[in-house]
C-alpha atoms as a PDB file:
ATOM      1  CA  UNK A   1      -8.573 -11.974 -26.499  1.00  0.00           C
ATOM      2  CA  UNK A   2      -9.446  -8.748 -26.125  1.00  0.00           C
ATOM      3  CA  UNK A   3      -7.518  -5.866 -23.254  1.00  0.00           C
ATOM      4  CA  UNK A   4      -9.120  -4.047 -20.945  1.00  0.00           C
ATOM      5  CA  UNK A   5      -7.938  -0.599 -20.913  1.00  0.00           C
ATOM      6  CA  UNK A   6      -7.895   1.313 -17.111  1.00  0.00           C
ATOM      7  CA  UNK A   7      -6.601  -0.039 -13.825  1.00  0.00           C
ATOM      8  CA  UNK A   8      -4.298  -3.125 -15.127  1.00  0.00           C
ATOM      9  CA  UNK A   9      -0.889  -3.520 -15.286  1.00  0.00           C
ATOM     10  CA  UNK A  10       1.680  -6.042 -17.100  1.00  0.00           C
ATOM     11  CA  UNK A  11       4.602  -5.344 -15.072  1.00  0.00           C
ATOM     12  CA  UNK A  12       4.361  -5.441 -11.121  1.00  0.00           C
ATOM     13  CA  UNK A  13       4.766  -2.034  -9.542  1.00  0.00           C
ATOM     14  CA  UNK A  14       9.103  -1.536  -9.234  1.00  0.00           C
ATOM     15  CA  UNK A  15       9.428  -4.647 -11.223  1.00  0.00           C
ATOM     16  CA  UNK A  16      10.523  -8.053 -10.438  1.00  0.00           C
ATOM     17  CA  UNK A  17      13.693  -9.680 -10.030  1.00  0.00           C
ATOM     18  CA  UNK A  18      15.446  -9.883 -13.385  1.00  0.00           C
ATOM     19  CA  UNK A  19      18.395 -12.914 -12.507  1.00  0.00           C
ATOM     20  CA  UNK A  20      21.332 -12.083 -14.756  1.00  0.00           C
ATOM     21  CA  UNK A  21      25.475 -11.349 -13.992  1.00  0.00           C
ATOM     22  CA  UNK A  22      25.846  -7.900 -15.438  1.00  0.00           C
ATOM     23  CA  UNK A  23      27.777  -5.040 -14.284  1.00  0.00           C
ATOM     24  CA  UNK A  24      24.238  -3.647 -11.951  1.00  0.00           C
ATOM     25  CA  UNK A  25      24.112  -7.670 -10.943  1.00  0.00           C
ATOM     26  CA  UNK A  26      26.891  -7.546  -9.499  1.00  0.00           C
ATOM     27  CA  UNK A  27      27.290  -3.998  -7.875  1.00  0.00           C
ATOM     28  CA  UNK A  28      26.727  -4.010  -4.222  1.00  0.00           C
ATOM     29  CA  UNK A  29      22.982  -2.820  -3.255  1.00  0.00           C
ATOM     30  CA  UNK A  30      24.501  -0.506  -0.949  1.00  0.00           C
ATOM     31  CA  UNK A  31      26.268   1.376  -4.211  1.00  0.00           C
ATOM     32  CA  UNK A  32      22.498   1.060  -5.948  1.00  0.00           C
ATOM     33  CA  UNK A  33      20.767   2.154  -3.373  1.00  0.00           C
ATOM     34  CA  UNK A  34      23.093   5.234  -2.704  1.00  0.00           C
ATOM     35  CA  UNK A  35      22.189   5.662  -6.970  1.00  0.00           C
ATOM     36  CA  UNK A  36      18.948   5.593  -6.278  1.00  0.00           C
ATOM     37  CA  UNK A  37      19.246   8.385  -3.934  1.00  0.00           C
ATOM     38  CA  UNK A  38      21.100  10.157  -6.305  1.00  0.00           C
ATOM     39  CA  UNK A  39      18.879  10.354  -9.011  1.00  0.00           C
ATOM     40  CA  UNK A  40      15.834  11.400  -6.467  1.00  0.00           C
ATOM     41  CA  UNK A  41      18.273  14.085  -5.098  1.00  0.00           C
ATOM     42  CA  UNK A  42      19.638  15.498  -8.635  1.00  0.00           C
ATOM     43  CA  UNK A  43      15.875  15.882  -9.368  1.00  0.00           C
ATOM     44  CA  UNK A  44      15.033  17.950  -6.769  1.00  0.00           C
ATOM     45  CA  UNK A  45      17.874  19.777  -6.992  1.00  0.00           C
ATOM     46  CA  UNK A  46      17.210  20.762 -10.749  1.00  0.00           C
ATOM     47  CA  UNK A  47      13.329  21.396 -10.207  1.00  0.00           C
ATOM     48  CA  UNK A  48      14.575  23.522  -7.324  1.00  0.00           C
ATOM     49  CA  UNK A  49      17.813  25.305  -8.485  1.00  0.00           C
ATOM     50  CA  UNK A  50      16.596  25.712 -12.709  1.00  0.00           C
ATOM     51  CA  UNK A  51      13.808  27.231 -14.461  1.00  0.00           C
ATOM     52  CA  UNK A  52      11.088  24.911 -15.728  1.00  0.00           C
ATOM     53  CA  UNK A  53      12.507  25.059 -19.263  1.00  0.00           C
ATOM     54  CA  UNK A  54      16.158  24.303 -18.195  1.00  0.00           C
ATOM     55  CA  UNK A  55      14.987  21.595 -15.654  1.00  0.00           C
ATOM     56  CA  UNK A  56      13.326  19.683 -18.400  1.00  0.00           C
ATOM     57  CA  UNK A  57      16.174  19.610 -20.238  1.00  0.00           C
ATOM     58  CA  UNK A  58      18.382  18.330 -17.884  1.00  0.00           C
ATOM     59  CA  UNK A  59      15.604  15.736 -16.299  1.00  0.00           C
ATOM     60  CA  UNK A  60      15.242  14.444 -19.989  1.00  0.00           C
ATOM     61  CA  UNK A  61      19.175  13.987 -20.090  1.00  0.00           C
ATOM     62  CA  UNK A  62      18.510  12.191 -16.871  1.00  0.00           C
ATOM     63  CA  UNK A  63      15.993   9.879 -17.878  1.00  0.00           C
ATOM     64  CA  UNK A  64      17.836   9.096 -21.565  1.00  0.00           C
ATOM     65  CA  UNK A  65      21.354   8.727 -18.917  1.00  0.00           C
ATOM     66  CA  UNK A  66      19.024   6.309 -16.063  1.00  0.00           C
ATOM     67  CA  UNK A  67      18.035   4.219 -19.616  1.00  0.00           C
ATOM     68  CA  UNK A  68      21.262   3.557 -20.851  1.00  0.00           C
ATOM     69  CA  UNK A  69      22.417   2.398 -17.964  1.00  0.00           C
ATOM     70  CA  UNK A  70      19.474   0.110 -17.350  1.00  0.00           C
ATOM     71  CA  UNK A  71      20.069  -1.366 -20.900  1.00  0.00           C
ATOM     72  CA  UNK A  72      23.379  -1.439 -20.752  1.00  0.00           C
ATOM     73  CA  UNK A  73      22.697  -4.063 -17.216  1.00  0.00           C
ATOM     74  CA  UNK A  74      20.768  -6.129 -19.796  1.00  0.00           C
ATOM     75  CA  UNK A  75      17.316  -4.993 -19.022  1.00  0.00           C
ATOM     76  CA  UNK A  76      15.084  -4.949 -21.725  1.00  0.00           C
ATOM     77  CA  UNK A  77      13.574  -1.533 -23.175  1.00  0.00           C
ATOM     78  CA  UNK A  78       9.738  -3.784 -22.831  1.00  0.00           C
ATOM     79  CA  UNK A  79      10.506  -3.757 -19.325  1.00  0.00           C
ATOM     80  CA  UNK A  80      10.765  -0.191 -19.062  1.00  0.00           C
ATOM     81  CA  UNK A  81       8.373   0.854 -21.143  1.00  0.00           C
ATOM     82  CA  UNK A  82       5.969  -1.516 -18.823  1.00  0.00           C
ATOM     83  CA  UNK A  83       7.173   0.699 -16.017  1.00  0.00           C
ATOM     84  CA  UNK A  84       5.499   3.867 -17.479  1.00  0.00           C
ATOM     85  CA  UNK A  85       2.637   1.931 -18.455  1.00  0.00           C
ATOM     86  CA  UNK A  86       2.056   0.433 -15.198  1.00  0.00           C
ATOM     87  CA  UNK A  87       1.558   4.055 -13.671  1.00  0.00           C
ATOM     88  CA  UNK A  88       0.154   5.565 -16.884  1.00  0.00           C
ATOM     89  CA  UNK A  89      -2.954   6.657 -15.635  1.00  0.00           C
ATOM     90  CA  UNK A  90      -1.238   8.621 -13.153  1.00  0.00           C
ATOM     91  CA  UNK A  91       1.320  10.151 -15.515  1.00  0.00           C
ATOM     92  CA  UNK A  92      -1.002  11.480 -17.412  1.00  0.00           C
ATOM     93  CA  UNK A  93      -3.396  13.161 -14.801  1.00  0.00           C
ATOM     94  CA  UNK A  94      -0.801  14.296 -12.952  1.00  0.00           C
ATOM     95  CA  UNK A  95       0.761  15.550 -16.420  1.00  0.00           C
ATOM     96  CA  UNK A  96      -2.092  16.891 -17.539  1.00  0.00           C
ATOM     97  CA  UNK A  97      -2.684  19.292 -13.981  1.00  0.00           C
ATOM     98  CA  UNK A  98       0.950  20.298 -14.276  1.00  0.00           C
ATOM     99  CA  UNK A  99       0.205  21.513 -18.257  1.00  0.00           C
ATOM    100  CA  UNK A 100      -2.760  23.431 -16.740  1.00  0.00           C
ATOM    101  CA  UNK A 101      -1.374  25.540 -14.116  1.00  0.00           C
ATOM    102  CA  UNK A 102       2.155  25.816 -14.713  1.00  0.00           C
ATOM    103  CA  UNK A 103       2.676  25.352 -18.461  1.00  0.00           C
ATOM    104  CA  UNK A 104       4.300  22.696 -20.819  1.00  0.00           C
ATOM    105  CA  UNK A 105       7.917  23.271 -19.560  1.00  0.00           C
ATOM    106  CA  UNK A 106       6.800  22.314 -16.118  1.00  0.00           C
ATOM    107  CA  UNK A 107       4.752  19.375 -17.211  1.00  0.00           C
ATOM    108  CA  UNK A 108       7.294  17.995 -19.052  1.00  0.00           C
ATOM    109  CA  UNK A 109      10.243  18.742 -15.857  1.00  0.00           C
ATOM    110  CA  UNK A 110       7.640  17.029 -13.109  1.00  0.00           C
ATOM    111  CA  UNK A 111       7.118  13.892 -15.836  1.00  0.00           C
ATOM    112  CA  UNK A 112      10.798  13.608 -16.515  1.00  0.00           C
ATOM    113  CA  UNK A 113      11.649  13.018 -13.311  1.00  0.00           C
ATOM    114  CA  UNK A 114       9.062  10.995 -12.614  1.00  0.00           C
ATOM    115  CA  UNK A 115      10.171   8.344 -15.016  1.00  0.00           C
ATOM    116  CA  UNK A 116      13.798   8.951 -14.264  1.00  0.00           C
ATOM    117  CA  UNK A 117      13.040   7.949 -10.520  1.00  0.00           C
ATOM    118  CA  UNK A 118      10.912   5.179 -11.468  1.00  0.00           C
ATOM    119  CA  UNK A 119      13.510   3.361 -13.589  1.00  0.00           C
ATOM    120  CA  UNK A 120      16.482   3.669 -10.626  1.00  0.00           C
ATOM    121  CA  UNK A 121      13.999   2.242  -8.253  1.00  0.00           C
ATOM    122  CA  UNK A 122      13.242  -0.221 -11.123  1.00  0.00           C
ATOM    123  CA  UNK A 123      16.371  -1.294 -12.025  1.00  0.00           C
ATOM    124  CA  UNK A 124      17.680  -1.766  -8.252  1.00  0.00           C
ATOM    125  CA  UNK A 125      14.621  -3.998  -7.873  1.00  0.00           C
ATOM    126  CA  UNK A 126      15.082  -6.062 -10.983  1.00  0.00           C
ATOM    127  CA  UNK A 127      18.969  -6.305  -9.959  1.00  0.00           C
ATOM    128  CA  UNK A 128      19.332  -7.422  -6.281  1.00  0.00           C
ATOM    129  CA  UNK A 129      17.133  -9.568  -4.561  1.00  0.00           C
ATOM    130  CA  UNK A 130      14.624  -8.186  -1.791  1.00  0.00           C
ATOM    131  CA  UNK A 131      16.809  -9.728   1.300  1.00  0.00           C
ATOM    132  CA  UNK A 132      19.657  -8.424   0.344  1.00  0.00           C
ATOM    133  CA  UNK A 133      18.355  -4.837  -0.211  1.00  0.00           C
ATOM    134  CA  UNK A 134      16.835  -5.368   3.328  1.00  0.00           C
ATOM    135  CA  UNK A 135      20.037  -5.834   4.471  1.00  0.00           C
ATOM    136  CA  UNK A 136      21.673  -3.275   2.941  1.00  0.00           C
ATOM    137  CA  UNK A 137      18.770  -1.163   4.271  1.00  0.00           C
ATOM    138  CA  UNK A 138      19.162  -2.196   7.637  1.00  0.00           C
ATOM    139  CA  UNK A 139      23.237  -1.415   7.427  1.00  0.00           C
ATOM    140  CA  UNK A 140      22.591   1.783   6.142  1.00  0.00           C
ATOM    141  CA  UNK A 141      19.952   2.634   9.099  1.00  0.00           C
ATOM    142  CA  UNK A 142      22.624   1.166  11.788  1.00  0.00           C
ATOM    143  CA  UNK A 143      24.240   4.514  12.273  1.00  0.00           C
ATOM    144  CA  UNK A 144      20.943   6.056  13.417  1.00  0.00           C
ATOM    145  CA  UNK A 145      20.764   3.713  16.235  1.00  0.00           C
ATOM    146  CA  UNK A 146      22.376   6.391  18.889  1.00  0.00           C
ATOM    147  CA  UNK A 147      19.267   8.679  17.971  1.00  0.00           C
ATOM    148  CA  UNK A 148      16.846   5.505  18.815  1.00  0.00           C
ATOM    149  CA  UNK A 149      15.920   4.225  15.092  1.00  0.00           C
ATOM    150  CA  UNK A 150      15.845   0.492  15.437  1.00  0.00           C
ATOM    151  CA  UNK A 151      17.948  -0.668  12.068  1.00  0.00           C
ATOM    152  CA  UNK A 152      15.774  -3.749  11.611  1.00  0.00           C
ATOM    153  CA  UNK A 153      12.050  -1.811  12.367  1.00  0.00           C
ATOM    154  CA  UNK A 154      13.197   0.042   9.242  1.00  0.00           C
ATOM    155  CA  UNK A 155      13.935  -3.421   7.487  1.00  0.00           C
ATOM    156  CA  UNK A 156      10.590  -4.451   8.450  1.00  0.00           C
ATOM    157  CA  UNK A 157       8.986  -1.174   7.406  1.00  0.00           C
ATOM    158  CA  UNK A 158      10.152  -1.500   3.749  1.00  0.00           C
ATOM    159  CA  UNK A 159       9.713  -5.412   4.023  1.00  0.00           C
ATOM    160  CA  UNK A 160       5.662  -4.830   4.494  1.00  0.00           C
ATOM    161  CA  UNK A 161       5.930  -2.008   2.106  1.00  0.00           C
ATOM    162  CA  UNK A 162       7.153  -4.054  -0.532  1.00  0.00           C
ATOM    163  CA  UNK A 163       4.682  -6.947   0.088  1.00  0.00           C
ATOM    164  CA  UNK A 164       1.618  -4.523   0.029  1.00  0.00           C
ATOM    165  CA  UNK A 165       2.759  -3.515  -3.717  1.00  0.00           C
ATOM    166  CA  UNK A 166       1.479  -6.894  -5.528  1.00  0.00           C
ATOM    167  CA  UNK A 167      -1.856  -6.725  -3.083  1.00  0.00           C
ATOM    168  CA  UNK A 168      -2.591  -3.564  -4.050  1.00  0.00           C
ATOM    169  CA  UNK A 169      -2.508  -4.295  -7.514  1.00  0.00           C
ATOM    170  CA  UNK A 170      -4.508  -7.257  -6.688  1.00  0.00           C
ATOM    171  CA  UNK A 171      -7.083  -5.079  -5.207  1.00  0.00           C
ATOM    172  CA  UNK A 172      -6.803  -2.999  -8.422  1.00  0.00           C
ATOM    173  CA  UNK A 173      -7.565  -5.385 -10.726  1.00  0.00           C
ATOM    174  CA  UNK A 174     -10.182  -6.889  -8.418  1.00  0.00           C
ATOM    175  CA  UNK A 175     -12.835  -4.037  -8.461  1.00  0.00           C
ATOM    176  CA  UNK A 176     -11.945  -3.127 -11.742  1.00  0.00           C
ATOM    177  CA  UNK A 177     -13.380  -6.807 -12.448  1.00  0.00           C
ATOM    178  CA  UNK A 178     -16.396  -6.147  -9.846  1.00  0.00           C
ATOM    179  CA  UNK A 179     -17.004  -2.587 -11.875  1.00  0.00           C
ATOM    180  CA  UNK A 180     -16.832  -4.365 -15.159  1.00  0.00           C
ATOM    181  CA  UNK A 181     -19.440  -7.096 -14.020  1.00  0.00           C
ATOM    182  CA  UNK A 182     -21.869  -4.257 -12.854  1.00  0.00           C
ATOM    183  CA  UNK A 183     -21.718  -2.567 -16.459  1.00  0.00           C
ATOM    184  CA  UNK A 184     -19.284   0.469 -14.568  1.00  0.00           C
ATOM    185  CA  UNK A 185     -16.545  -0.133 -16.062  1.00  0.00           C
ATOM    186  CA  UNK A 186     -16.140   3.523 -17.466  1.00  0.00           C
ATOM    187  CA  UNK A 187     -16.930   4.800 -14.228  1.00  0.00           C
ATOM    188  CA  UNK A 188     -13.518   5.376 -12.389  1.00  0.00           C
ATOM    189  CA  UNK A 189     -15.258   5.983  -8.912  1.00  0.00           C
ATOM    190  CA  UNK A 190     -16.633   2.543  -9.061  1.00  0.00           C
ATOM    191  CA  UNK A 191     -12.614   1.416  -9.312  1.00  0.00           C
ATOM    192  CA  UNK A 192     -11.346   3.065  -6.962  1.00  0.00           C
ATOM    193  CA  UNK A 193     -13.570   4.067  -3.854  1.00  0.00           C
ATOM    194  CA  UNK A 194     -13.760  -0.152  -3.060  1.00  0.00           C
ATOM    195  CA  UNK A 195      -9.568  -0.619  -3.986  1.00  0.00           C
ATOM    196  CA  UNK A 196      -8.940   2.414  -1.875  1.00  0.00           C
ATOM    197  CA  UNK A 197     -11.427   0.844   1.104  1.00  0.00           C
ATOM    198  CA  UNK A 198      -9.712  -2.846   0.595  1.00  0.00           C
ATOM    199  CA  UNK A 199      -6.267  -1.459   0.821  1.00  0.00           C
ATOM    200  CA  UNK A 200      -6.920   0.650   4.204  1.00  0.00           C
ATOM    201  CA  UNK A 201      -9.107  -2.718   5.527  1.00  0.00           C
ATOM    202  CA  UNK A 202      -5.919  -4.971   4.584  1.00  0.00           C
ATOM    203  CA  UNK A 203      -3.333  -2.043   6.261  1.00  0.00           C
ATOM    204  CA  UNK A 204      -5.117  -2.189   9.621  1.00  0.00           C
ATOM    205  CA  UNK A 205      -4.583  -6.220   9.693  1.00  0.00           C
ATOM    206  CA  UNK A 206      -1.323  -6.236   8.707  1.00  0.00           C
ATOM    207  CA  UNK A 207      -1.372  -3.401  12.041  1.00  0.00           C
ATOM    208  CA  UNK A 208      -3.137  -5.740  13.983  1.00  0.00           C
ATOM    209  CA  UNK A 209      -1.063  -8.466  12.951  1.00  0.00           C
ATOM    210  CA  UNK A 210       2.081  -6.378  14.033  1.00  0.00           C
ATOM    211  CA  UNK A 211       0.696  -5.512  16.920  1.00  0.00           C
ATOM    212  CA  UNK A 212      -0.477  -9.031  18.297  1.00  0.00           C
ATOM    213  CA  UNK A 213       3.487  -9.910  17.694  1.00  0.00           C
ATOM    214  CA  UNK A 214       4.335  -7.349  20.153  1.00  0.00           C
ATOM    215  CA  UNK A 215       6.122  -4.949  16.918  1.00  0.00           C
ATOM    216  CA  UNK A 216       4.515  -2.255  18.010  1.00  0.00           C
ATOM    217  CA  UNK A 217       6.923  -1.882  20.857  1.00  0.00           C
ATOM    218  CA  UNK A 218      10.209   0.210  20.393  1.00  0.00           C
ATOM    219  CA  UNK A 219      13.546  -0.383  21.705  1.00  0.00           C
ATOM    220  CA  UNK A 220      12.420   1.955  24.461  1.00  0.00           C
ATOM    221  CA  UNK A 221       9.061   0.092  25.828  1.00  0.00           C
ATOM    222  CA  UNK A 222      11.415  -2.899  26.935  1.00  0.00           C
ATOM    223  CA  UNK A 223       8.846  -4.509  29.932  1.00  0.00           C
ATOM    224  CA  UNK A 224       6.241  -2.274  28.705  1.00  0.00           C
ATOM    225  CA  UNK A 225       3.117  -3.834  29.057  1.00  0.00           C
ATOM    226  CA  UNK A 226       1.085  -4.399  26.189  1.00  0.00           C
ATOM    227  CA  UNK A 227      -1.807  -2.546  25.976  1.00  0.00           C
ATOM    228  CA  UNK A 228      -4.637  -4.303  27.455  1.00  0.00           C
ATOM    229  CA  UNK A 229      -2.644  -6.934  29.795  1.00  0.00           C
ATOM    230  CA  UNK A 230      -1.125  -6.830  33.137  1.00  0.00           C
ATOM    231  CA  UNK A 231       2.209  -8.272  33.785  1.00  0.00           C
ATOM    232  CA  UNK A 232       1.768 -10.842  36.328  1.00  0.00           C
ATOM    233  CA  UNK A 233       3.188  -9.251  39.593  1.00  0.00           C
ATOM    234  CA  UNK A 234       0.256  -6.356  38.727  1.00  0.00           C
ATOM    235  CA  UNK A 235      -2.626  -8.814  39.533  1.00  0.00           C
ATOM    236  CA  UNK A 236      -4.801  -8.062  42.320  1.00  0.00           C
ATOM    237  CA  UNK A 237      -6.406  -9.881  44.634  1.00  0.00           C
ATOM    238  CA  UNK A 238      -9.041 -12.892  43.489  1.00  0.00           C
ATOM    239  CA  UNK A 239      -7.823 -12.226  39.553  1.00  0.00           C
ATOM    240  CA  UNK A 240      -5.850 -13.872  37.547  1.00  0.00           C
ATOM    241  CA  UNK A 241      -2.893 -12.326  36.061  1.00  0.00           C
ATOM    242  CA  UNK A 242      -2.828 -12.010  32.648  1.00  0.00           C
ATOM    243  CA  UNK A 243      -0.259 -12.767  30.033  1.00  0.00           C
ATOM    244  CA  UNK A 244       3.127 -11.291  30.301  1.00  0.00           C
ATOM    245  CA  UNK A 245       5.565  -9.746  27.610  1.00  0.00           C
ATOM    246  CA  UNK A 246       9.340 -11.383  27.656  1.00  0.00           C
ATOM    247  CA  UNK A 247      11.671  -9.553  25.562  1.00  0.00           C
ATOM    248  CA  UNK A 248      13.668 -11.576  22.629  1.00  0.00           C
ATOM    249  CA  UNK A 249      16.607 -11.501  24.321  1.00  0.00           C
ATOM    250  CA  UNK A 250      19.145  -8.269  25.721  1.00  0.00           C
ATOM    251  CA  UNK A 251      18.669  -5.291  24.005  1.00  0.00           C
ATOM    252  CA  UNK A 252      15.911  -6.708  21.745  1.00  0.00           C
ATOM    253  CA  UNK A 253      13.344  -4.256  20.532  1.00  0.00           C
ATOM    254  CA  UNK A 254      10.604  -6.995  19.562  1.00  0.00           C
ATOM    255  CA  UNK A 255       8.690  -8.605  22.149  1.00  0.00           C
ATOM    256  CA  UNK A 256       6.915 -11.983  22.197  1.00  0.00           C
ATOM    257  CA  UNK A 257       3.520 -13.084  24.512  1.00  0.00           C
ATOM    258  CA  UNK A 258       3.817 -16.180  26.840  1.00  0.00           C
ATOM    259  CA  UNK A 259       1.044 -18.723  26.629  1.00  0.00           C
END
């Protein structure tokens, strides 16, 4: 059967859960995560603090260090490579602008770290399961609860971020289909003006969705009303009041509507 080359991946965007009892298995996802930060932070740090030349040098070492490791946890090299692969198209361009106004040595510095980013976040994926790096998310956010971040809003957050990755991709391969079936398949406008429409359409009713929960609401807007309804002491005379918003339960941020 013959590929299609363009908008089409093999390997989900970040991967997908890899089950196995390595060393990375069995770390905690608080330690990955905090790895994961690392190796975004030692990249900036080295685009920031080293010449272009230099940089790419060290982001290389990075990458080859970020690989070993990931083999080492028993993930195969295929599953890397469909890593890169998955965001080729966006390598490259973005490659390929680097190269033109800042030289090879840059080019090869923003790509390097690039790759070595996407195979931490890669590996954490493919080595802890998605509750438990929402929990671990969550514990890490429970310090900046005295500043008024709600720890599980920013579970949530990356919980719908992470289920928008696979529809997205869906929506990828979708009009790449629908551009193929018009004879416009070399035409990447015809890809990616309806993928980018769907996936805007599909963020404002997951939004909505939020919203009709009553997740829109902070820890601060407890007995708020919800936009568009009266509570039911509010009703004037000859109308009926309308629905009211009850809170969880003490000190709960997320707010339900009575029937």
């Amino acid at each position: 059967m013959r590929r299609h080359r363009g908008l089409v991946t093999d390997a989900p965007l970040l991967g997908r859960l890899q089950p196995g009892s390595s060393w990375l298995h069995r770390a905690g996802a608080g330690a990955k995560l905090a790895g994961v930060v690392a190796v975004g932070v030692a990249t900036g740090l080295a685009r920031w603090l080293l010449a272009p030349a230099p940089a790419a040098l060290v982001l290389t070492g990075l990458v080859a260090l970020v690989a070993a490791l990931a083999l080492s946890a028993g993930l195969r090299a295929r599953y890397l490579a469909g890593q890169v692969r998955s965001l080729a198209w966006v390598l490259l361009a973005l490659g390929a602008f680097q190269l033109w106004s800042n030289g090879p040595a840059t080019a090869a510095a923003v790509l390097a770290g690039l790759v070595g980013c996407l195979w931490a976040a890669a590996s954490l994926t493919a080595t802890t399961p998605v509750p438990v790096l929402l929990d671990a998310l969550a514990g890490a956010a429970r310090p900046l609860r005295r500043v008024g971040v709600d720890p599980e809003h920013v579970a949530l957050t990356f919980s719908v971020a992470l289920a928008g990755v696979p529809v997205v991709a869906r929506l990828l391969v979708e009009a790449r289909e629908a551009a193929a079936a018009r004879g416009l398949r070399a035409d990447p406008r015809a890809v990616l003006v309806p993928a980018v429409v769907r996936t805007v359409a599909h963020a404002e009713a997951v939004a909505e969705a939020l919203a009709a929960r009553g997740l829109e609401h902070g820890p601060d807007d407890e007995g708020a009303e919800a936009p568009g309804h009266e509570a039911p002491g509010d009703a004037g005379p000859g109308r009926e009041p309308g629905p009211s918003a009850a809170a969880d339960g003490p000190g709960s941020g997320v707010l339900r509507f009575r029937r």
